[in-house]
Protein backbone atom coordinates (compact mmCIF):
# COMPACT_ATOMS: atom_id res chain seq x y z
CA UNK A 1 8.27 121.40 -47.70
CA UNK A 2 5.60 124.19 -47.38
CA UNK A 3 5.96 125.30 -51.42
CA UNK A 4 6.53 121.55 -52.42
CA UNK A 5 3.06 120.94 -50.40
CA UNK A 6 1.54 123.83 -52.03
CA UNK A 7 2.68 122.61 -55.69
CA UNK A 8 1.55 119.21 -54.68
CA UNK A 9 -2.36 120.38 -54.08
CA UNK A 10 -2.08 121.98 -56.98
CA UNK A 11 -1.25 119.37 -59.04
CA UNK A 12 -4.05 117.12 -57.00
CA UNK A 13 -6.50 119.49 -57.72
CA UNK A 14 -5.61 119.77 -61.58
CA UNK A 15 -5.83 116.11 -61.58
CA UNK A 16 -8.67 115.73 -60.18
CA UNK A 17 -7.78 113.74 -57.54
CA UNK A 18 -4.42 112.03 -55.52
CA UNK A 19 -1.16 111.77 -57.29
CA UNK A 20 1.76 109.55 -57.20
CA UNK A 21 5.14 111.24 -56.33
CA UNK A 22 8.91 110.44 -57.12
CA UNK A 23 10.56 112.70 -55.42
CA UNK A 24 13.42 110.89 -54.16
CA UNK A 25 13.62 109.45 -50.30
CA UNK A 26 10.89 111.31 -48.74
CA UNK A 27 11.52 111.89 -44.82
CA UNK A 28 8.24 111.13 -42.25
CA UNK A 29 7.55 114.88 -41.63
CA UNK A 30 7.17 115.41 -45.20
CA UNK A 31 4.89 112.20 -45.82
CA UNK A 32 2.54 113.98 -43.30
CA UNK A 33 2.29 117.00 -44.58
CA UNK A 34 1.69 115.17 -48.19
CA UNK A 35 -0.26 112.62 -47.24
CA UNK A 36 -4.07 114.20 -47.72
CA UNK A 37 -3.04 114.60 -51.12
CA UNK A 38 -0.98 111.08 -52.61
CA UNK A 39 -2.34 107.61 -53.63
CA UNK A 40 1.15 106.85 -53.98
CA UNK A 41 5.24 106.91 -53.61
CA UNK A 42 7.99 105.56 -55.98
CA UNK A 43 11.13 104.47 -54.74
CA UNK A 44 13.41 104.84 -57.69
CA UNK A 45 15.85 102.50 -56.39
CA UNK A 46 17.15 101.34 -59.95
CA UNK A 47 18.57 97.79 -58.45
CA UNK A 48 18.18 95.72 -55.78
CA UNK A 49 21.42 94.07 -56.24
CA UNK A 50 23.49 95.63 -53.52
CA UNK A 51 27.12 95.57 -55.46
CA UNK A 52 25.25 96.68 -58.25
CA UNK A 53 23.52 99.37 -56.73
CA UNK A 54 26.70 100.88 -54.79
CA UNK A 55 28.45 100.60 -58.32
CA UNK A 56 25.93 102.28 -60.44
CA UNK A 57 24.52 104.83 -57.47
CA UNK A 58 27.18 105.16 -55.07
CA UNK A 59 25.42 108.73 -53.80
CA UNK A 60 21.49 107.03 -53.62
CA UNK A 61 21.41 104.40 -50.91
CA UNK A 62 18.32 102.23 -50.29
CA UNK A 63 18.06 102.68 -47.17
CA UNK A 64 16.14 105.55 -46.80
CA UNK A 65 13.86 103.97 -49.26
CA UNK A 66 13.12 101.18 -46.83
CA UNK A 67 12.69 103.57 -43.98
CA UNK A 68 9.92 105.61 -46.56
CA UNK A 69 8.40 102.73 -47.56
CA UNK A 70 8.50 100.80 -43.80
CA UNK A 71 6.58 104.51 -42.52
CA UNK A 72 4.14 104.75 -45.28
CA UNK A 73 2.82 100.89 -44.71
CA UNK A 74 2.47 101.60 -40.76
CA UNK A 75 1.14 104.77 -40.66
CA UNK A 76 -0.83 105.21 -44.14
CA UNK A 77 -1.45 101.55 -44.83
CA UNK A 78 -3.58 102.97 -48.18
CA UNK A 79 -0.85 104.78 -49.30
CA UNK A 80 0.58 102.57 -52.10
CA UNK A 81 4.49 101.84 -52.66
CA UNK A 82 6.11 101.88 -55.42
CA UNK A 83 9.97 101.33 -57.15
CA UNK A 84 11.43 101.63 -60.40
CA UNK A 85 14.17 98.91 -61.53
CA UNK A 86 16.44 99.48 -65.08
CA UNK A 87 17.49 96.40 -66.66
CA UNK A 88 20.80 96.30 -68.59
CA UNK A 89 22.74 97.70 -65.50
CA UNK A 90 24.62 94.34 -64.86
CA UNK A 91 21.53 92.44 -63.23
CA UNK A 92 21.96 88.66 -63.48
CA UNK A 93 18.83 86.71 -63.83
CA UNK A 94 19.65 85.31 -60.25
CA UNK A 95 19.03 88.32 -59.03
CA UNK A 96 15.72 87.80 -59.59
CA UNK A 97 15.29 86.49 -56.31
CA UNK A 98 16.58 89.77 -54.78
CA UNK A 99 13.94 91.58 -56.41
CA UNK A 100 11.56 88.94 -54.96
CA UNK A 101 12.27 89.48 -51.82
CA UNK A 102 12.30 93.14 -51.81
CA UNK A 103 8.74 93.35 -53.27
CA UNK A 104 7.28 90.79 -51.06
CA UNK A 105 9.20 92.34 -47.62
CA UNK A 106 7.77 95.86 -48.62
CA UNK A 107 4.84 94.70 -49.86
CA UNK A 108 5.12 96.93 -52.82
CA UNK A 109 1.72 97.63 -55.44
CA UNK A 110 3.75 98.49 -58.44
CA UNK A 111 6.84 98.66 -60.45
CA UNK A 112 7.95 100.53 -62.85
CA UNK A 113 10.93 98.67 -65.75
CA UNK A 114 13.07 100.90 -67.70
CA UNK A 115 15.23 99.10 -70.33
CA UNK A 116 18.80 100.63 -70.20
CA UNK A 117 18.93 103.78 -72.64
CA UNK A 118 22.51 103.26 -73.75
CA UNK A 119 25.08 105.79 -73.59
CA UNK A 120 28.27 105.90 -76.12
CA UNK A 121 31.61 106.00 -74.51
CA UNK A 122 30.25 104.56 -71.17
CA UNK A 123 30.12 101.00 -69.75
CA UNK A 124 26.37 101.57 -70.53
CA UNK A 125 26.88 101.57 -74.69
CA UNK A 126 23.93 99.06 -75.25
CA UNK A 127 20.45 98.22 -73.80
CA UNK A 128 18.81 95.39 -72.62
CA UNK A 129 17.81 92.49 -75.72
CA UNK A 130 14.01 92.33 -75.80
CA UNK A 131 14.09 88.60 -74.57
CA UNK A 132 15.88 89.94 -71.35
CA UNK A 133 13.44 92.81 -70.65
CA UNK A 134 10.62 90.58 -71.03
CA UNK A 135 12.35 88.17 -69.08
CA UNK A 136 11.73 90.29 -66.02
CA UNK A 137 8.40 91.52 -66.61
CA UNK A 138 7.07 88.34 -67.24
CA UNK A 139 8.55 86.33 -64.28
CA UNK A 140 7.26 89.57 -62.09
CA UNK A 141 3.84 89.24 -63.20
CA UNK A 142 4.36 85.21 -62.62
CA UNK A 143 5.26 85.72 -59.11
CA UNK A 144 3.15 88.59 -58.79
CA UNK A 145 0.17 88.34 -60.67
CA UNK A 146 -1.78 91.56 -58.92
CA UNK A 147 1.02 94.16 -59.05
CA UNK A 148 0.49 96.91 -60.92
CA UNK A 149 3.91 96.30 -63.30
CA UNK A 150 4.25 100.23 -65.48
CA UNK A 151 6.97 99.59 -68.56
CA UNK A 152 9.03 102.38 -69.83
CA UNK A 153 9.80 102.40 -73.72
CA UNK A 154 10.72 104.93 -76.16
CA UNK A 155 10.36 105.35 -79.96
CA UNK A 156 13.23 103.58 -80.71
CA UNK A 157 11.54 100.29 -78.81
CA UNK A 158 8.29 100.72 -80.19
CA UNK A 159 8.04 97.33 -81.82
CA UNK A 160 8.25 95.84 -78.09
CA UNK A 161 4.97 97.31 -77.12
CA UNK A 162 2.89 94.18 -78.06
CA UNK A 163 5.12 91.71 -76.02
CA UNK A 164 5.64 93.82 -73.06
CA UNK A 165 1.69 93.59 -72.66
CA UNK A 166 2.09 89.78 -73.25
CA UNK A 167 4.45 89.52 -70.65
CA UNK A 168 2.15 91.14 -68.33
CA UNK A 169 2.50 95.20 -68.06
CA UNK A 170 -0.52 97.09 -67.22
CA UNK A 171 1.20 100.53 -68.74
CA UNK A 172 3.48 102.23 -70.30
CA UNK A 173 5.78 105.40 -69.39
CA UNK A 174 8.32 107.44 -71.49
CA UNK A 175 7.03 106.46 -74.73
């Protein structure tokens, strides 16, 4: 923790300012040694389905995410909370709901979308369609119209810039 905490002021001092991490589950001693130094913490939790998520990250649980985020919102209430979701994992538009839920329970201030990179010769051989990335952005920034909502494209999804901003993304990542 002591040479993460040192790498972490560096960083904050670089930027001019506090940082976000993603650094995995972070445990309460660590949060307050980092504290002085983050605006905010991402949960990359991937899916809130629970079958999903044991399927597709047997070794990540979520727990520890909601233990992070449940400590960060009692004892650094400015802190923000964050989690990253990939669509084209399985998710069923029902699950929608789930997602709902999770970001209204942990009160959450952003979220970062990642459309499925596929990967030949796995059960993950092809990406989300456009409509079904969208699908979730938009009906995020429906039911949460101040979240900060970050969308992750690459080159080869270029062309979805313009409707990702339609359907309500403040940002992008990966691109």
């Amino acid at each position: 923790d002591e040479e993460l905490l040192e790498i972490i002021k560096q960083v904050a001092h670089v930027y001019g300012g506090k940082i976000w991490l993603n650094l995995g589950a972070i445990k309460k001693e660590s949060i307050d040694l980092f504290a002085p130094y983050i605006e905010g913490i991402c949960a990359s939790i991937e899916t809130v389905e629970p079958k999903l998520h044991k399927t597709i990250c047997p070794d990540k649980k979520i727990e520890p995410y909601i233990e992070m985020f449940e400590y960060i919102k009692e004892k650094y209430p400015k802190i923000k909370t964050s989690m990253t979701m990939v669509i084209g994992l399985g998710e069923k538009k029902e699950d929608f709901e789930l997602l709902k839920d999770f970001i209204s329970k942990y009160n959450l201030d952003r979220i970062t979308f990642y459309a499925l990179k596929p990967v030949p010769g796995t059960p993950f051989d092809k990406g989300p369609s456009t409509d079904d990335y969208l699908w979730w952005i938009s009906n995020t920034r429906i039911e949460f119209p101040k979240i900060e909502i970050i969308s992750g494209t690459t080159l080869r999804r270029y062309k979805e810039v313009p409707l990702l901003i339609q359907a309500g993304a403040n940002a992008f990542t990966k691109y």
